[in-house]
N, C-alpha and C. Protein backbone atom coordinates (compact mmCIF):
# COMPACT_ATOMS: atom_id res chain seq x y z
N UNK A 1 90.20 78.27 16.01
CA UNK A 1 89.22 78.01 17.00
C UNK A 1 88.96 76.53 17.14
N UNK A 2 88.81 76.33 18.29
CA UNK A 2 88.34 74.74 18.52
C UNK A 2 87.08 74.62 19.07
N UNK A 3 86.16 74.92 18.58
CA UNK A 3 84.69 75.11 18.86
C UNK A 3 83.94 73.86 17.81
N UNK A 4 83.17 73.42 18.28
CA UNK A 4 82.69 72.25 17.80
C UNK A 4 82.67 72.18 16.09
N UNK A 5 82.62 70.92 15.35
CA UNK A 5 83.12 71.26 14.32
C UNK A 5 81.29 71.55 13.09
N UNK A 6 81.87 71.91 12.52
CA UNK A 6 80.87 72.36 11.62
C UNK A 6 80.44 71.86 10.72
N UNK A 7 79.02 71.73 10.22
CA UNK A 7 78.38 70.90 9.27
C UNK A 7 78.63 71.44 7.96
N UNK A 8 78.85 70.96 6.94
CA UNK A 8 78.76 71.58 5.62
C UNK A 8 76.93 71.82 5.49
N UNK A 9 76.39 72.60 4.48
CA UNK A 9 75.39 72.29 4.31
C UNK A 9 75.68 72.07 2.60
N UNK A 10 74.32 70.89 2.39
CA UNK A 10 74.57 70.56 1.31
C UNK A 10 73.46 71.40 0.35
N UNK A 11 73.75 71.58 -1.13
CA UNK A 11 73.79 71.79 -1.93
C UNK A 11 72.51 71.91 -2.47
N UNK A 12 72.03 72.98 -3.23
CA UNK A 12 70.62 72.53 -3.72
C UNK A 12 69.96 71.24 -4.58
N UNK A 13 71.38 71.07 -5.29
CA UNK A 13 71.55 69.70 -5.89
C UNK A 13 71.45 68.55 -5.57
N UNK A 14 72.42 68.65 -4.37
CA UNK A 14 71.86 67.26 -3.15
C UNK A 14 71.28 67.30 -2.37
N UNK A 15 69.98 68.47 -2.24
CA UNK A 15 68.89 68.28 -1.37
C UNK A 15 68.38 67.32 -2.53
N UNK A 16 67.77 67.70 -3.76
CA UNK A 16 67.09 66.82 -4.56
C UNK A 16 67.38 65.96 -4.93
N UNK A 17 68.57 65.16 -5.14
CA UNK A 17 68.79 64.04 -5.09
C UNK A 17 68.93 63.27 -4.01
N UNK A 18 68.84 63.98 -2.68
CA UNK A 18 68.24 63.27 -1.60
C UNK A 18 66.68 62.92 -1.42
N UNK A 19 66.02 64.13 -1.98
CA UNK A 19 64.79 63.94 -2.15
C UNK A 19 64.28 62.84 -2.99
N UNK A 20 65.01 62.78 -4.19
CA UNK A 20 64.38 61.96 -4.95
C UNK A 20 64.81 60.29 -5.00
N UNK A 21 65.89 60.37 -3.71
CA UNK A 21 66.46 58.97 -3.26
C UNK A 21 65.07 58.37 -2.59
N UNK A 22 64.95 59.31 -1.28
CA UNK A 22 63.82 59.33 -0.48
C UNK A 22 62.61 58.63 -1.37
N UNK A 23 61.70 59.00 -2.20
CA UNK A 23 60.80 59.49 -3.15
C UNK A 23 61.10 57.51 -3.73
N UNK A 24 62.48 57.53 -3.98
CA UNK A 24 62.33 56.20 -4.85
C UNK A 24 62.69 54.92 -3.55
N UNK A 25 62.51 55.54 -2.56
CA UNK A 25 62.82 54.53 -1.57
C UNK A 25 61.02 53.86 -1.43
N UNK A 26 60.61 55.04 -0.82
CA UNK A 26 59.28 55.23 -0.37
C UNK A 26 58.52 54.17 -1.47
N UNK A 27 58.30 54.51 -2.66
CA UNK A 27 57.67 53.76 -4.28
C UNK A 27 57.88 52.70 -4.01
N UNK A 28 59.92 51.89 -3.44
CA UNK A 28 59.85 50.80 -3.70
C UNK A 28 58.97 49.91 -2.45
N UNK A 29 59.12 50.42 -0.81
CA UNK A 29 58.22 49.57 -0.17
C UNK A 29 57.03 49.73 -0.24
N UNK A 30 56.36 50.62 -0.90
CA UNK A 30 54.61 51.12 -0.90
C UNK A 30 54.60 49.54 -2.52
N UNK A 31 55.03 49.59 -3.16
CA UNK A 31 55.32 48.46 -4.28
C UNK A 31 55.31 47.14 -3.54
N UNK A 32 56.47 47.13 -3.03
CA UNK A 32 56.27 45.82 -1.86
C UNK A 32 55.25 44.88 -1.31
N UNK A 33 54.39 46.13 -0.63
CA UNK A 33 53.56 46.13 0.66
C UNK A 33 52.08 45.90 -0.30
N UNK A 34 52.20 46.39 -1.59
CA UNK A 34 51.28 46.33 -2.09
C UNK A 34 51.02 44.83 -2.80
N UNK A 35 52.67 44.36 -2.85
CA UNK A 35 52.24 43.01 -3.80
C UNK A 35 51.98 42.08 -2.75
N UNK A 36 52.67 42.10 -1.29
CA UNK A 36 52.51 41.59 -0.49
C UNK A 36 50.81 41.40 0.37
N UNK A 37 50.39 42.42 -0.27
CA UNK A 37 48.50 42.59 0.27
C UNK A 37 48.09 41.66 -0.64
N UNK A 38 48.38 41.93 -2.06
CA UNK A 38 48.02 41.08 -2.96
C UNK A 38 47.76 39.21 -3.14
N UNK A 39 49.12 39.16 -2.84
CA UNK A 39 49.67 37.73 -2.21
C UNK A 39 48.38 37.06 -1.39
N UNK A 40 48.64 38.16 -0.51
CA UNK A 40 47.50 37.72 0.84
C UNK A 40 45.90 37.11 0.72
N UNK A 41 45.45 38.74 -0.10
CA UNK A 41 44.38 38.72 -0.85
C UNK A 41 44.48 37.23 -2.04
N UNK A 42 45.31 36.82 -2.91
CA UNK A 42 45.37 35.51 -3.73
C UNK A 42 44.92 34.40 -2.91
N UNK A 43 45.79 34.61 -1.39
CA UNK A 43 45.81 33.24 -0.94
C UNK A 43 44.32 32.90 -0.27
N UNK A 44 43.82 33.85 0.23
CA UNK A 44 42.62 34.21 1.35
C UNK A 44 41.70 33.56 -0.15
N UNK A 45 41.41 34.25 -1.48
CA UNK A 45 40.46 33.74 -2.45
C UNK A 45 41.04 32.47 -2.77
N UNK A 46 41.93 31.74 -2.64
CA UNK A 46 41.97 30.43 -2.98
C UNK A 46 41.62 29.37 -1.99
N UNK A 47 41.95 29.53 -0.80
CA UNK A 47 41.24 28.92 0.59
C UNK A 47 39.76 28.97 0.58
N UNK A 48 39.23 30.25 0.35
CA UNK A 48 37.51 30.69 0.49
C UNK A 48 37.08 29.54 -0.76
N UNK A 49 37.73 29.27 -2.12
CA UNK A 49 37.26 28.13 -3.24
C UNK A 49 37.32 27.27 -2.98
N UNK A 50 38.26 26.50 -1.92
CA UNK A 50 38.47 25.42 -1.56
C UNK A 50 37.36 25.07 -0.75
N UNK A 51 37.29 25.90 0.30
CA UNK A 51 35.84 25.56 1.37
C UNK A 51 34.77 25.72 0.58
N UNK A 52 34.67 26.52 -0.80
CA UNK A 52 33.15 26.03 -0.90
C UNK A 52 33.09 24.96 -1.77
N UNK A 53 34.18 24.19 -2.21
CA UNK A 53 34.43 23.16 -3.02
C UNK A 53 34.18 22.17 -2.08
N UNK A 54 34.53 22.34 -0.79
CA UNK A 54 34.73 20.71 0.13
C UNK A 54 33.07 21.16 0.71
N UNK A 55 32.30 22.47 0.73
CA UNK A 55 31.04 22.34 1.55
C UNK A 55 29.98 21.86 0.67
N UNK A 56 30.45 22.11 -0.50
CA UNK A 56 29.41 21.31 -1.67
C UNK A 56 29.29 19.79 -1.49
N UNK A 57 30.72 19.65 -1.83
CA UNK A 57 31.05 17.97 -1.96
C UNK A 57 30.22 17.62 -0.32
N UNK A 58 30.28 17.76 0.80
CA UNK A 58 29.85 17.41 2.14
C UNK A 58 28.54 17.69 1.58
N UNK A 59 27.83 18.85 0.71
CA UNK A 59 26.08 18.84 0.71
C UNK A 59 25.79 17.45 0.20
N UNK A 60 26.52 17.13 -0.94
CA UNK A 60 25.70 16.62 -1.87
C UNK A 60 25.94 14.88 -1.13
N UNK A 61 27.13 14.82 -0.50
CA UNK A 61 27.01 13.56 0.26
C UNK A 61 26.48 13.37 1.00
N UNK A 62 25.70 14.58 1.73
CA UNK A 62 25.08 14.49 3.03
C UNK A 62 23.44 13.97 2.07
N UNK A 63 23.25 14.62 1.19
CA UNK A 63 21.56 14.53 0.50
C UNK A 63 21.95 13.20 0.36
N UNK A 64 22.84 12.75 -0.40
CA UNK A 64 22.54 11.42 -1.16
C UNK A 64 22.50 10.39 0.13
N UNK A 65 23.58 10.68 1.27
CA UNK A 65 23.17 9.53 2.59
C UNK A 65 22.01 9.58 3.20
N UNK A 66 21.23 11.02 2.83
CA UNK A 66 19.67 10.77 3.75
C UNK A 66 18.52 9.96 2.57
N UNK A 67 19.00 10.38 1.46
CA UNK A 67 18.10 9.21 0.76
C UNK A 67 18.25 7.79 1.19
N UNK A 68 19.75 7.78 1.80
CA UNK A 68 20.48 5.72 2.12
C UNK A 68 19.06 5.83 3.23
N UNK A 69 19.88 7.04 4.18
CA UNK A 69 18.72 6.77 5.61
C UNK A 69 17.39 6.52 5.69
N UNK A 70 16.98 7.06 4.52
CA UNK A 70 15.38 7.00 4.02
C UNK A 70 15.20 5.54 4.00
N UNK A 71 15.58 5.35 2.80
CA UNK A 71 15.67 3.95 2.09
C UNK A 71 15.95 2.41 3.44
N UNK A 72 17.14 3.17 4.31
CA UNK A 72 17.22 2.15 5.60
C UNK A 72 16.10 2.26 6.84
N UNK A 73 15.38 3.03 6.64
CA UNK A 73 14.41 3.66 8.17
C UNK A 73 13.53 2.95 7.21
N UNK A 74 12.85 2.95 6.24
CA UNK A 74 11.82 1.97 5.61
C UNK A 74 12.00 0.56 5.60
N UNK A 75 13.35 0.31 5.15
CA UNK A 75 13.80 -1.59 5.71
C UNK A 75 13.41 -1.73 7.09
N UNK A 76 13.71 -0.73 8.09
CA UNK A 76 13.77 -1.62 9.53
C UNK A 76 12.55 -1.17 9.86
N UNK A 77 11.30 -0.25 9.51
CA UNK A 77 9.80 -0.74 9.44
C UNK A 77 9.58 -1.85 8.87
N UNK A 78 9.89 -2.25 7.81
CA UNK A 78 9.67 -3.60 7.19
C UNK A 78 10.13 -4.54 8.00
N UNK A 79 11.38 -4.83 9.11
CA UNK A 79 11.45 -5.94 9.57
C UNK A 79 11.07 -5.63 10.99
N UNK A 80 11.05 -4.44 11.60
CA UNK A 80 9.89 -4.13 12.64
C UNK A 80 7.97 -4.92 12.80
N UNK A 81 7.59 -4.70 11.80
CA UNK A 81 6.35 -5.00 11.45
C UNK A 81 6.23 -6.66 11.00
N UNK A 82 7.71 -7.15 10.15
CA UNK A 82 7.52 -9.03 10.07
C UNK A 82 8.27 -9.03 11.67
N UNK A 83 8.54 -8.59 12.59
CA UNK A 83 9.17 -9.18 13.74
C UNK A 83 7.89 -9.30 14.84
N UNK A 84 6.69 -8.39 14.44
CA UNK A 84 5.75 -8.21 15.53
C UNK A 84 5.07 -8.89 15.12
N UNK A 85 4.59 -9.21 13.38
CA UNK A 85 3.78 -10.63 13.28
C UNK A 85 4.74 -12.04 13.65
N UNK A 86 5.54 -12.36 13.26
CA UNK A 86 6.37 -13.52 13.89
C UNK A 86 6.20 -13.70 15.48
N UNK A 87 5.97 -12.35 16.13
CA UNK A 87 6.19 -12.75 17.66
C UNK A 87 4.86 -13.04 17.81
N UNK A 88 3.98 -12.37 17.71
CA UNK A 88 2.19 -12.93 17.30
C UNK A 88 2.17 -14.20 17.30
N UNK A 89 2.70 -14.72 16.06
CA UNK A 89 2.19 -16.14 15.65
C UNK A 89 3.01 -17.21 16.71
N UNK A 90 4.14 -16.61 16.82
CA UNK A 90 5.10 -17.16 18.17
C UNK A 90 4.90 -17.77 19.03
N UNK A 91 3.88 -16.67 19.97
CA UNK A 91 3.25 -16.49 21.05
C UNK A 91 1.72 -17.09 21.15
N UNK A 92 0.97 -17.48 20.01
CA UNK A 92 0.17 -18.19 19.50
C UNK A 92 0.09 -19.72 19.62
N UNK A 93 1.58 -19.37 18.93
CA UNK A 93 1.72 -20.81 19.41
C UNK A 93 2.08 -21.40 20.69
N UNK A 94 3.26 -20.94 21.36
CA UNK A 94 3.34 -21.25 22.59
C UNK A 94 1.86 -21.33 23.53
N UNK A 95 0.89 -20.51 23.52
CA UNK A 95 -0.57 -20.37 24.14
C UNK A 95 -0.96 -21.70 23.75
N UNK A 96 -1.25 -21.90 22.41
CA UNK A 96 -1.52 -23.47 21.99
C UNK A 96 -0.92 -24.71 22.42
N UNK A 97 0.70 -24.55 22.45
CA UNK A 97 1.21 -25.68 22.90
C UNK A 97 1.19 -25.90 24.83
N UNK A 98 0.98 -24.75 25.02
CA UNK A 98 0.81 -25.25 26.59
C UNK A 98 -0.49 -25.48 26.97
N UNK A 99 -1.42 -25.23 26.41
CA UNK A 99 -3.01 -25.56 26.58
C UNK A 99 -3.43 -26.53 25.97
N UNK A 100 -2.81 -27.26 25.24
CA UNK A 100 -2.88 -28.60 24.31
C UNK A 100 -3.67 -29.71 25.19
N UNK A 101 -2.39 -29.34 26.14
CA UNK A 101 -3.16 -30.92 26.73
C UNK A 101 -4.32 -31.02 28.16
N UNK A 102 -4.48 -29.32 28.23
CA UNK A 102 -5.59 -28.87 28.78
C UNK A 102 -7.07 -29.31 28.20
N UNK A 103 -6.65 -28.72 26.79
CA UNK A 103 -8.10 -28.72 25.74
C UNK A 103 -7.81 -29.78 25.78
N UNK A 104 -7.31 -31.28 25.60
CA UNK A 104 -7.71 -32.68 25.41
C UNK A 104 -8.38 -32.62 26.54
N UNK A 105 -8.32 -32.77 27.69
CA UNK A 105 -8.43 -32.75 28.83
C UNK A 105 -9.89 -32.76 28.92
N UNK A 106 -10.39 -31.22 28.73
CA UNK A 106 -11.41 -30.56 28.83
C UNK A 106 -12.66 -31.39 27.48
N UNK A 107 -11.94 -31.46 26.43
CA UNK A 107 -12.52 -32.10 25.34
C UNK A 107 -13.05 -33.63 25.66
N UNK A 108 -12.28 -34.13 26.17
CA UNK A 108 -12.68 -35.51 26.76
C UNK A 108 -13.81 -35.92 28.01
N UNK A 109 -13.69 -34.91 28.58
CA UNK A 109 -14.58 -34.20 29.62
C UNK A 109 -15.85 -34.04 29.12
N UNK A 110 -16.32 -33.20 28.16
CA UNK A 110 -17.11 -33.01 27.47
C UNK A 110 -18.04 -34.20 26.98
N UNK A 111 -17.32 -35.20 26.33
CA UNK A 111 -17.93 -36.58 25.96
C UNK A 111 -18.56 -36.88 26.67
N UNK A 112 -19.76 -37.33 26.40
CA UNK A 112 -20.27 -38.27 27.73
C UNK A 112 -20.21 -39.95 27.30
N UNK A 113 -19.83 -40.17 26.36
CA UNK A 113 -19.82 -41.71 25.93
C UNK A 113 -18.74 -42.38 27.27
N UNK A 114 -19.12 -43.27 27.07
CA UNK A 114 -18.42 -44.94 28.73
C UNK A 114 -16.79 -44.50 28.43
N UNK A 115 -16.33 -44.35 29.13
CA UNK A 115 -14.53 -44.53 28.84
C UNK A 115 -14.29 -45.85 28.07
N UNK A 116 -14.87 -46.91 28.42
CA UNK A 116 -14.46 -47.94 27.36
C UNK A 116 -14.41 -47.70 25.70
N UNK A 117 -15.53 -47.18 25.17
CA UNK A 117 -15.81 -46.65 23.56
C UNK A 117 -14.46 -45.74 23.69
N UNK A 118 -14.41 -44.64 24.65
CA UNK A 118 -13.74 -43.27 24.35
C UNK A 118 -12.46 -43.88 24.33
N UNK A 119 -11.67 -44.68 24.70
CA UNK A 119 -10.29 -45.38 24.66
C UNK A 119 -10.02 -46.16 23.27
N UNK A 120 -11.38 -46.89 22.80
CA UNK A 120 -10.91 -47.28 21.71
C UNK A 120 -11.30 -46.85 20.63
N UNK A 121 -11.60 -45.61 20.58
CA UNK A 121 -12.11 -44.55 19.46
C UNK A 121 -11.15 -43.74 19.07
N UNK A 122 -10.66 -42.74 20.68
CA UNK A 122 -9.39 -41.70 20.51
C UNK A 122 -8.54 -42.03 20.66
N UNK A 123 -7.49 -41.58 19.92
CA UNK A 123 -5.68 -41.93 20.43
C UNK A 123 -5.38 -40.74 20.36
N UNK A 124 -4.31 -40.72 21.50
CA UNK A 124 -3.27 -39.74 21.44
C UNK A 124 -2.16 -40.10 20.55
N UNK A 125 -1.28 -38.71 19.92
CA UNK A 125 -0.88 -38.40 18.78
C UNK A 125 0.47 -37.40 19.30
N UNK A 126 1.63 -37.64 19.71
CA UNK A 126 2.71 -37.06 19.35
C UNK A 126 3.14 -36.08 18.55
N UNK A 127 2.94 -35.06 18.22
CA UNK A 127 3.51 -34.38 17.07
C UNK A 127 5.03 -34.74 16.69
N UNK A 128 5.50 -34.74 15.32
CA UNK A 128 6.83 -34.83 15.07
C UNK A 128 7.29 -33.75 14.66
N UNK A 129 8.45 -33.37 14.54
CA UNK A 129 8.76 -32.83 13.40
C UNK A 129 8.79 -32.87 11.99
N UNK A 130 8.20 -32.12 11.11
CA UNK A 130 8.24 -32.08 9.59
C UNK A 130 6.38 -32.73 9.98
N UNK A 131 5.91 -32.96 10.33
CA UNK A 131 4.05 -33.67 10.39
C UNK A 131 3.73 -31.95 10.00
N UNK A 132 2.15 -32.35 9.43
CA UNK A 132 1.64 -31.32 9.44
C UNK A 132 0.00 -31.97 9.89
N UNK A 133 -1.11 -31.62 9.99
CA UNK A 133 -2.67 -31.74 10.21
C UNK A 133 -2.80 -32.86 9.00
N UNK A 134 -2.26 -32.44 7.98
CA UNK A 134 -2.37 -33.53 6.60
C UNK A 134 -2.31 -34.34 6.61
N UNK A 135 -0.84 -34.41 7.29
CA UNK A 135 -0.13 -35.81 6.81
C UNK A 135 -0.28 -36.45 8.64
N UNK A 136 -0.88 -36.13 9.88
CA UNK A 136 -1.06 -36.98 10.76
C UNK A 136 -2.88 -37.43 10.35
N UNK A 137 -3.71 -36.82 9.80
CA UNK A 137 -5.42 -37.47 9.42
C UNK A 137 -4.53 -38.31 7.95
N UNK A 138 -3.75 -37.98 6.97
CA UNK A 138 -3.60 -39.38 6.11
C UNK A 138 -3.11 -40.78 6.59
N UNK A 139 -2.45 -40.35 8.14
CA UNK A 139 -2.09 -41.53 8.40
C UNK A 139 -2.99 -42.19 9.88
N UNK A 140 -3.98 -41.78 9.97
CA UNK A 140 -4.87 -42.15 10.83
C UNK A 140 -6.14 -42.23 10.16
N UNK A 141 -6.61 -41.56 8.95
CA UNK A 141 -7.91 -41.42 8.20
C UNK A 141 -7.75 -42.30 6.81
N UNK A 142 -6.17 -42.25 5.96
CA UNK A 142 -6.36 -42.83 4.82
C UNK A 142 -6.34 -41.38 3.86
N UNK A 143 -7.25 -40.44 4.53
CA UNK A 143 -6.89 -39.20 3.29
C UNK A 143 -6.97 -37.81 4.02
N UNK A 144 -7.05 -36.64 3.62
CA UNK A 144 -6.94 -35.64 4.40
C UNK A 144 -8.17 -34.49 5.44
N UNK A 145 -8.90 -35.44 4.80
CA UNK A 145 -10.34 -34.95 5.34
C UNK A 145 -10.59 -34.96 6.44
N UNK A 146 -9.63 -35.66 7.50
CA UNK A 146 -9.65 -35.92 9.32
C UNK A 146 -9.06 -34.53 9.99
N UNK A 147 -8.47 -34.05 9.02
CA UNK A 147 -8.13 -32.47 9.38
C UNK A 147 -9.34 -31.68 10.60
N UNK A 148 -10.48 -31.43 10.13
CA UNK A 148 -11.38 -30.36 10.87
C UNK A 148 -11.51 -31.45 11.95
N UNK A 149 -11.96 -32.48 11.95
CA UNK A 149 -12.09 -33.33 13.47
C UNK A 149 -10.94 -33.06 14.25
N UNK A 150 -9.65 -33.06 13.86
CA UNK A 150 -8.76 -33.38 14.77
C UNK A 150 -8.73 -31.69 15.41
N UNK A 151 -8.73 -30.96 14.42
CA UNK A 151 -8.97 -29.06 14.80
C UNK A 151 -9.55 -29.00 15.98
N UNK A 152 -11.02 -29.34 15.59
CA UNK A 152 -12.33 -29.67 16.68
C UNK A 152 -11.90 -30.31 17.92
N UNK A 153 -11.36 -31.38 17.70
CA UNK A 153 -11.04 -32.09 18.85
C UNK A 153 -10.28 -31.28 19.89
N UNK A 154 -9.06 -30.81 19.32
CA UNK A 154 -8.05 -29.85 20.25
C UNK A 154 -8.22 -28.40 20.64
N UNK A 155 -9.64 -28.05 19.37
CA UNK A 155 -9.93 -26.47 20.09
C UNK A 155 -8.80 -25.55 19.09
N UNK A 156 -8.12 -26.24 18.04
CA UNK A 156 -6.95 -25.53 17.14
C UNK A 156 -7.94 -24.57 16.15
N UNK A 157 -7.36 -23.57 16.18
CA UNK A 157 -7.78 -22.33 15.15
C UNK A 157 -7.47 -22.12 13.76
N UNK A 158 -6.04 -22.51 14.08
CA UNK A 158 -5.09 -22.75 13.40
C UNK A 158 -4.46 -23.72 12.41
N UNK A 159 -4.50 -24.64 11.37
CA UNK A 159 -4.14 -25.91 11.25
C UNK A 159 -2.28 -25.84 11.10
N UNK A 160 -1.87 -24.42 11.02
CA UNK A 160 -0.61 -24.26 10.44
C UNK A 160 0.16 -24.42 11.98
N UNK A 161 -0.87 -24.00 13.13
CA UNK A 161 -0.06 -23.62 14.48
C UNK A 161 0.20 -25.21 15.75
N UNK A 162 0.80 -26.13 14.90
CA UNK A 162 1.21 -27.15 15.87
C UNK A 162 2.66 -26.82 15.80
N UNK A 163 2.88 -28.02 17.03
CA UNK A 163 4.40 -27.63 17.09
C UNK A 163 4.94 -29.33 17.37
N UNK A 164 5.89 -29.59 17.16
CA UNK A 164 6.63 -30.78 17.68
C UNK A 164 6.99 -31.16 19.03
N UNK A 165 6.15 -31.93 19.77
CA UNK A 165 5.86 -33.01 20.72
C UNK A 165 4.24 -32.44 21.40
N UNK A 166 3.88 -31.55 20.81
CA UNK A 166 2.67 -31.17 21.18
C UNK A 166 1.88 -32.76 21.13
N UNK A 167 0.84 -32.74 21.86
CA UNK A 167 0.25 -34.24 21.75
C UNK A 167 -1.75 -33.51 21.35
N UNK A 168 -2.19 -34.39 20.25
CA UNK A 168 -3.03 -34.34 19.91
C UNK A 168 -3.62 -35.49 20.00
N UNK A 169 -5.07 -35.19 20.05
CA UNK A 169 -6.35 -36.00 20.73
C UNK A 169 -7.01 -36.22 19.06
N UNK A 170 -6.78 -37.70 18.74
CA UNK A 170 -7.57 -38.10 17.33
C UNK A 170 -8.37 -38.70 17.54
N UNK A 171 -9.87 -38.00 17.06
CA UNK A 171 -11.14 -38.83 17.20
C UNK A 171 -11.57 -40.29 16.25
């Protein structure tokens, strides 16, 4: 007959050693798959140590720079607060040096003595640089005691607030 050809069937013997081919196939990729989860699982817990290793290190640098920031936000109050007295005394002075020769003005005004006496009594006075109230009454008085007259004279509040070429009125 030429009718299609025919399968052997196999053996009770080599069903089970097919079975148990099967059986040791199956073990070895379930083995596999399992070390391969594992792997995964290793790598995933060594990444997760790392980030909380680098989020620490970022805490503790972040605390210790807000103490810097602390420490720097208190400096620039400190030179905030000497920048607003400096502009004060600044501005003090400039008020003084442009009214200088107003208040002579007005001060002389005031006198009622003859212009003749008042010319050879008062002199005008240059400020220099490096002069102070001291050292222009030691060299018009002899010692330092011409200080409050010359104050008086100009209307100064101040003895520290002259400035150089300011012109002062010496009685």
């Amino acid at each position: 007959q030429e009718g299609p050809r025919r399968r052997r069937r196999p053996t009770p013997e080599e069903r089970i050693d097919a079975a148990q081919e099967i059986r040791r196939v199956l073990q070895r990729r379930a083995k596999e798959a399992e070390a391969a989860q594992r792997s995964k699982y290793t790598m995933l817990t060594s990444v997760s140590c790392i980030l909380c290793v680098i989020c620490l290190c970022l805490g503790y640098g972040l605390f210790s720079n807000l103490n810097r920031l602390e420490e720097l936000e208190t400096k620039m109050a400190m030179v905030q607060d000497s920048y607003t007295v400096l502009a004060e005394n600044v501005e003090d002075v400039k008020v003084q040096a442009a009214f200088a020769p107003r208040m002579t003005a007005a001060a002389e005004e005031e006198t009622e003595e003859p212009e003749e006496t008042q010319k050879t009594e008062e002199r005008i006075h240059v400020v220099e640089a490096g002069e102070t109230l001291g050292s222009i009454s030691q060299k018009y008085y002899g010692d330092g005691n011409g200080v409050e007259k010359i104050m008086n004279a100009n209307g100064l509040d101040n003895p520290n607030h002259i400035v150089c070429g300011q012109e002062l009125l010496i009685p």
